[in-house]
PDB file of N, CA and C in Angstrom:
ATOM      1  N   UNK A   1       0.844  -1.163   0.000  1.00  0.00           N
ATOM      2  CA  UNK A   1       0.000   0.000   0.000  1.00  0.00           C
ATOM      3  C   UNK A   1       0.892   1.229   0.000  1.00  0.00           C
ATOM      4  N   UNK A   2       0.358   2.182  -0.907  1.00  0.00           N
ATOM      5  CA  UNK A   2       1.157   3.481  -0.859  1.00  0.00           C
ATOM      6  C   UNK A   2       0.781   4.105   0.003  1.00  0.00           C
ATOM      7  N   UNK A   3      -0.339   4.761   0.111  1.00  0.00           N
ATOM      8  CA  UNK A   3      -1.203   5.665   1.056  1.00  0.00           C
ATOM      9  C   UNK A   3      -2.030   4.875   1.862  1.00  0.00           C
ATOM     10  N   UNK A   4      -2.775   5.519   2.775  1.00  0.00           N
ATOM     11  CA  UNK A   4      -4.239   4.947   3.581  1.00  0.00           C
ATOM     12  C   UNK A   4      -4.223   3.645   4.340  1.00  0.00           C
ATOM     13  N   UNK A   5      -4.951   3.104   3.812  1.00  0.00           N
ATOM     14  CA  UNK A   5      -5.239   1.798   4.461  1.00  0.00           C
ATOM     15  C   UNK A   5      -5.958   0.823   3.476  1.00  0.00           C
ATOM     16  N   UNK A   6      -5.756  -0.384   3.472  1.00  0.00           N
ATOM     17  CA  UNK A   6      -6.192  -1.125   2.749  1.00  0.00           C
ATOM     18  C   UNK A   6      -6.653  -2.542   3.260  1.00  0.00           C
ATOM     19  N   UNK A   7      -7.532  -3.482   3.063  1.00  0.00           N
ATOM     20  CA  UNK A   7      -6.969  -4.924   3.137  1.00  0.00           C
ATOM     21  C   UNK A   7      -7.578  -5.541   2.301  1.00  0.00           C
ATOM     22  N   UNK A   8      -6.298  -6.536   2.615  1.00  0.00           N
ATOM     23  CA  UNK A   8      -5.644  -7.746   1.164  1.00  0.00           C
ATOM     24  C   UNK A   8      -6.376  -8.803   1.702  1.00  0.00           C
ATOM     25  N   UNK A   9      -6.815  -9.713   0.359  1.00  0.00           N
ATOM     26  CA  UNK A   9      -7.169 -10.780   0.707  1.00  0.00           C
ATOM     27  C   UNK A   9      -6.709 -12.405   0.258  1.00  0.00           C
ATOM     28  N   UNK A  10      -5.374 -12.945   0.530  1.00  0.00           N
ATOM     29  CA  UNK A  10      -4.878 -13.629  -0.140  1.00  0.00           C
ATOM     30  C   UNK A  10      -5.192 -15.155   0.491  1.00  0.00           C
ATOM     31  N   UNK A  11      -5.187 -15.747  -0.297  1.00  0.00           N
ATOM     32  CA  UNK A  11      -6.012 -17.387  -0.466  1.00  0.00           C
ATOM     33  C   UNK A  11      -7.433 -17.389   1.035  1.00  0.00           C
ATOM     34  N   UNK A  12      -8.275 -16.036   0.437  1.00  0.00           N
ATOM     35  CA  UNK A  12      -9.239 -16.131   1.357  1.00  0.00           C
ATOM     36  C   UNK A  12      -9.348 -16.065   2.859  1.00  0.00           C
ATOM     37  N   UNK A  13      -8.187 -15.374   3.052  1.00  0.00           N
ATOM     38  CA  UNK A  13      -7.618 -14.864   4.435  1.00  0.00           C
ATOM     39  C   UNK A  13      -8.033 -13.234   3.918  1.00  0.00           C
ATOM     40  N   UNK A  14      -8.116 -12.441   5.276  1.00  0.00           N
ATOM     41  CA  UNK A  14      -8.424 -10.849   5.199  1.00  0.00           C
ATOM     42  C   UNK A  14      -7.205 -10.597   5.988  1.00  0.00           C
ATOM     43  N   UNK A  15      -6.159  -9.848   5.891  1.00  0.00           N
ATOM     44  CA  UNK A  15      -5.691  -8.945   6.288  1.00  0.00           C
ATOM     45  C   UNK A  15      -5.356  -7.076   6.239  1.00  0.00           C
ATOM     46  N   UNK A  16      -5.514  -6.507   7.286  1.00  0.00           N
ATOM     47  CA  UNK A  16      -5.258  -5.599   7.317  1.00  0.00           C
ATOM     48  C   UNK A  16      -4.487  -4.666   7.017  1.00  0.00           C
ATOM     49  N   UNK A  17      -3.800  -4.044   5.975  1.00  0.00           N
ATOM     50  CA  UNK A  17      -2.584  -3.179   6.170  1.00  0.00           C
ATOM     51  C   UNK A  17      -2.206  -1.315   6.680  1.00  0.00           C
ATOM     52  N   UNK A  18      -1.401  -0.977   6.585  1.00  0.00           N
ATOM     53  CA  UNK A  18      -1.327   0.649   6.507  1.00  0.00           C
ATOM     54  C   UNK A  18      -0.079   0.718   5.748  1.00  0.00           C
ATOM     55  N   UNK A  19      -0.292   2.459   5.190  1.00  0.00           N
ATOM     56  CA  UNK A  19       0.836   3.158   4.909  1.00  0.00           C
ATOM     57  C   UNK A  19       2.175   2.273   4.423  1.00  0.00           C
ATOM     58  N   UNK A  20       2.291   2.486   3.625  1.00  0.00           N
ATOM     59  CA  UNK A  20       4.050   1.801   3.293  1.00  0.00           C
ATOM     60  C   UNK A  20       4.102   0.253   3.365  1.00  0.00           C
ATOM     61  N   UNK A  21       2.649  -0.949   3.632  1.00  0.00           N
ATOM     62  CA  UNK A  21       3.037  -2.210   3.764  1.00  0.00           C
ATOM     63  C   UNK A  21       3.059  -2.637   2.556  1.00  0.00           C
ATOM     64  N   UNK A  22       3.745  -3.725   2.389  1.00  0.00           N
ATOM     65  CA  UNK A  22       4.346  -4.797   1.134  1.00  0.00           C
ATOM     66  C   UNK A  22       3.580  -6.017   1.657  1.00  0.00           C
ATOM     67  N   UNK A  23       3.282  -6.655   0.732  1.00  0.00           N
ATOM     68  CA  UNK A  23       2.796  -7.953   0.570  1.00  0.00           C
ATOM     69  C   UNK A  23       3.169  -8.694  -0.640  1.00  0.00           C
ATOM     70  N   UNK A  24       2.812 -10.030  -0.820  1.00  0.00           N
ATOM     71  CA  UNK A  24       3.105 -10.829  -2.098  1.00  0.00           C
ATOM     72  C   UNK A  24       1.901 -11.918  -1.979  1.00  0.00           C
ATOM     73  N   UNK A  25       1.122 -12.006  -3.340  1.00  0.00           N
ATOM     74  CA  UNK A  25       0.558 -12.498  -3.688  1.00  0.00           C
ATOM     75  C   UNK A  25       0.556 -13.219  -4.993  1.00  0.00           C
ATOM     76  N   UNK A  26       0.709 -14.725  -4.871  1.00  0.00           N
ATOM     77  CA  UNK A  26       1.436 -15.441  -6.413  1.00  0.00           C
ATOM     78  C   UNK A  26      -0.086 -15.265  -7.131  1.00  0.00           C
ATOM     79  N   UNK A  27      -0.107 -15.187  -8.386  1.00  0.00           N
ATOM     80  CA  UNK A  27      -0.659 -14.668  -9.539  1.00  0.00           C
ATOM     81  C   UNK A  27      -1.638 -16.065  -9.887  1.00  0.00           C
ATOM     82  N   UNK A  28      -1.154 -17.415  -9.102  1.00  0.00           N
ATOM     83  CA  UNK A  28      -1.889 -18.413  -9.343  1.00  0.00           C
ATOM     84  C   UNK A  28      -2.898 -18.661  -8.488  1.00  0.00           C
ATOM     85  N   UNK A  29      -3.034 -17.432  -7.633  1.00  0.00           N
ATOM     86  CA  UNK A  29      -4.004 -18.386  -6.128  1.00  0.00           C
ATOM     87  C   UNK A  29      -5.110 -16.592  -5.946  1.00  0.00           C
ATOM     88  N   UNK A  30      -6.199 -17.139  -5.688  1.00  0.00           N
ATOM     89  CA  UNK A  30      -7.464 -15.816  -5.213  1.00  0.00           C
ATOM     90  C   UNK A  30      -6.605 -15.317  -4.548  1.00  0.00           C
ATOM     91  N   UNK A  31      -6.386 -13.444  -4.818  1.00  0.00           N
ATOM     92  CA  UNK A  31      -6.200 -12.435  -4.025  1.00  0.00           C
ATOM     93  C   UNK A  31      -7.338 -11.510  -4.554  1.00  0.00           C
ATOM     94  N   UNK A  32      -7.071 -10.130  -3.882  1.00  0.00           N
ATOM     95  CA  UNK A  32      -7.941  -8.944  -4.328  1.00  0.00           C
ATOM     96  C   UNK A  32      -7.335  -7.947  -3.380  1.00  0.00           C
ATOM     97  N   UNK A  33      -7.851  -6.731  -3.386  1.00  0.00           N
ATOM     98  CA  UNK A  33      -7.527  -5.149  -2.555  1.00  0.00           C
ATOM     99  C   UNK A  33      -8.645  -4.946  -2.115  1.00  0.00           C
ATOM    100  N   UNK A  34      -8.965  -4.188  -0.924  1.00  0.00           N
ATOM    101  CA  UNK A  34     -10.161  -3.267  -0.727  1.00  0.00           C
ATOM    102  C   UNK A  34      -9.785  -2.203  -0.045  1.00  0.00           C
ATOM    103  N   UNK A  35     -10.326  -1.562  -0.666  1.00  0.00           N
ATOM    104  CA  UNK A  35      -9.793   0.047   0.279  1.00  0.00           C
ATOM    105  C   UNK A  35     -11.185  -0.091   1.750  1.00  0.00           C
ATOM    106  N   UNK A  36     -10.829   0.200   2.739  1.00  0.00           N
ATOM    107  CA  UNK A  36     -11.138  -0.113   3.827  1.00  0.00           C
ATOM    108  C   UNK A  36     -11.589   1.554   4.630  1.00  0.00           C
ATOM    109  N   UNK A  37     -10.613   2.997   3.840  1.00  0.00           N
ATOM    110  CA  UNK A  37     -10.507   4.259   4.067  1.00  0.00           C
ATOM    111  C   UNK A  37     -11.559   5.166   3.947  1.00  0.00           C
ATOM    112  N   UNK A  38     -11.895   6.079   3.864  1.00  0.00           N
ATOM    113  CA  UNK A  38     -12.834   6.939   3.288  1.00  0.00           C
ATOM    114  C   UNK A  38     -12.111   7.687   2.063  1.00  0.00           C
ATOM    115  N   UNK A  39     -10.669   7.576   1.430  1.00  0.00           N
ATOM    116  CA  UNK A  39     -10.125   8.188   0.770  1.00  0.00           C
ATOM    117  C   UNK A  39      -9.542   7.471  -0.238  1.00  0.00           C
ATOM    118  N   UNK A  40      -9.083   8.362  -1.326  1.00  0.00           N
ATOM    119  CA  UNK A  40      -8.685   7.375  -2.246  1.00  0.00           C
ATOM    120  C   UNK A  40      -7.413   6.338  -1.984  1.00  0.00           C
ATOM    121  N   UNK A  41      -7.253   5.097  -1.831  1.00  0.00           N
ATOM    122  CA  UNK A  41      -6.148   3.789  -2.015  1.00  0.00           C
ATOM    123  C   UNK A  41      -5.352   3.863  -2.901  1.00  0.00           C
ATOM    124  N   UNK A  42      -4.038   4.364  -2.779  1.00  0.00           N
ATOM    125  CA  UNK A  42      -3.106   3.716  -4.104  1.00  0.00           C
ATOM    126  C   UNK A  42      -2.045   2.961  -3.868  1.00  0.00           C
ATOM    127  N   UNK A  43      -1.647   2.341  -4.293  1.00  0.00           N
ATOM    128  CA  UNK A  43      -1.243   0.946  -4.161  1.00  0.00           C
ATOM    129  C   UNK A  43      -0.164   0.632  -5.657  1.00  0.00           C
ATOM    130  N   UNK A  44       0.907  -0.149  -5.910  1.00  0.00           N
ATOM    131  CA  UNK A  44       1.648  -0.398  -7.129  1.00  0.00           C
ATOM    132  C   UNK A  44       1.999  -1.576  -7.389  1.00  0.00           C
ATOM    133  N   UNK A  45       1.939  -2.333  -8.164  1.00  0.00           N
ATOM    134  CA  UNK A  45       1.937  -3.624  -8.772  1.00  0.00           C
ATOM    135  C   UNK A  45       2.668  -3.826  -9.568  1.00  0.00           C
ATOM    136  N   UNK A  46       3.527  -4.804  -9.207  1.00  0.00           N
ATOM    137  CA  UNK A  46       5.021  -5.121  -9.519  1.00  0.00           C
ATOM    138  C   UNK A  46       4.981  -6.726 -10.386  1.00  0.00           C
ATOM    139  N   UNK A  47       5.103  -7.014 -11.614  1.00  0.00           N
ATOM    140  CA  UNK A  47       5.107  -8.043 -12.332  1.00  0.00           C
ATOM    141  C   UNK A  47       6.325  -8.551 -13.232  1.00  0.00           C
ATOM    142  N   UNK A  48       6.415  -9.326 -13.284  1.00  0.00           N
ATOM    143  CA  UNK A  48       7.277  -9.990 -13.914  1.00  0.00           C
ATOM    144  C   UNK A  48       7.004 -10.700 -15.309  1.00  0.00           C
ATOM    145  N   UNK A  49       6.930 -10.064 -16.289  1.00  0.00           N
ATOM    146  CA  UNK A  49       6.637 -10.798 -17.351  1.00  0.00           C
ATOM    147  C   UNK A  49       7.847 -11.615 -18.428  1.00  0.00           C
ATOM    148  N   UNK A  50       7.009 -12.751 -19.365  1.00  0.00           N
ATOM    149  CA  UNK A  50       8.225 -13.717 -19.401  1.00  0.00           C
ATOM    150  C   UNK A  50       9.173 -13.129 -20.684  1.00  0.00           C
ATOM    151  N   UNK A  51      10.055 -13.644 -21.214  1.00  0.00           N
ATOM    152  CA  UNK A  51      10.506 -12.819 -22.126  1.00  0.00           C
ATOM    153  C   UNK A  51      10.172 -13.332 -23.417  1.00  0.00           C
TER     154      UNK A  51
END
Protein backbone atom coordinates (compact mmCIF):
# COMPACT_ATOMS: atom_id res chain seq x y z
CA UNK A 1 0.00 0.00 0.00
CA UNK A 2 1.16 3.48 -0.86
CA UNK A 3 -1.20 5.67 1.06
CA UNK A 4 -4.24 4.95 3.58
CA UNK A 5 -5.24 1.80 4.46
CA UNK A 6 -6.19 -1.13 2.75
CA UNK A 7 -6.97 -4.92 3.14
CA UNK A 8 -5.64 -7.75 1.16
CA UNK A 9 -7.17 -10.78 0.71
CA UNK A 10 -4.88 -13.63 -0.14
CA UNK A 11 -6.01 -17.39 -0.47
CA UNK A 12 -9.24 -16.13 1.36
CA UNK A 13 -7.62 -14.86 4.44
CA UNK A 14 -8.42 -10.85 5.20
CA UNK A 15 -5.69 -8.94 6.29
CA UNK A 16 -5.26 -5.60 7.32
CA UNK A 17 -2.58 -3.18 6.17
CA UNK A 18 -1.33 0.65 6.51
CA UNK A 19 0.84 3.16 4.91
CA UNK A 20 4.05 1.80 3.29
CA UNK A 21 3.04 -2.21 3.76
CA UNK A 22 4.35 -4.80 1.13
CA UNK A 23 2.80 -7.95 0.57
CA UNK A 24 3.11 -10.83 -2.10
CA UNK A 25 0.56 -12.50 -3.69
CA UNK A 26 1.44 -15.44 -6.41
CA UNK A 27 -0.66 -14.67 -9.54
CA UNK A 28 -1.89 -18.41 -9.34
CA UNK A 29 -4.00 -18.39 -6.13
CA UNK A 30 -7.46 -15.82 -5.21
CA UNK A 31 -6.20 -12.44 -4.02
CA UNK A 32 -7.94 -8.94 -4.33
CA UNK A 33 -7.53 -5.15 -2.56
CA UNK A 34 -10.16 -3.27 -0.73
CA UNK A 35 -9.79 0.05 0.28
CA UNK A 36 -11.14 -0.11 3.83
CA UNK A 37 -10.51 4.26 4.07
CA UNK A 38 -12.83 6.94 3.29
CA UNK A 39 -10.13 8.19 0.77
CA UNK A 40 -8.69 7.38 -2.25
CA UNK A 41 -6.15 3.79 -2.01
CA UNK A 42 -3.11 3.72 -4.10
CA UNK A 43 -1.24 0.95 -4.16
CA UNK A 44 1.65 -0.40 -7.13
CA UNK A 45 1.94 -3.62 -8.77
CA UNK A 46 5.02 -5.12 -9.52
CA UNK A 47 5.11 -8.04 -12.33
CA UNK A 48 7.28 -9.99 -13.91
CA UNK A 49 6.64 -10.80 -17.35
CA UNK A 50 8.22 -13.72 -19.40
CA UNK A 51 10.51 -12.82 -22.13
Amino acid sequence: MHEKYGRILPRRETKTTGPYASFYCPSNVTHGIRNVSDTELKYLVIKKYQE
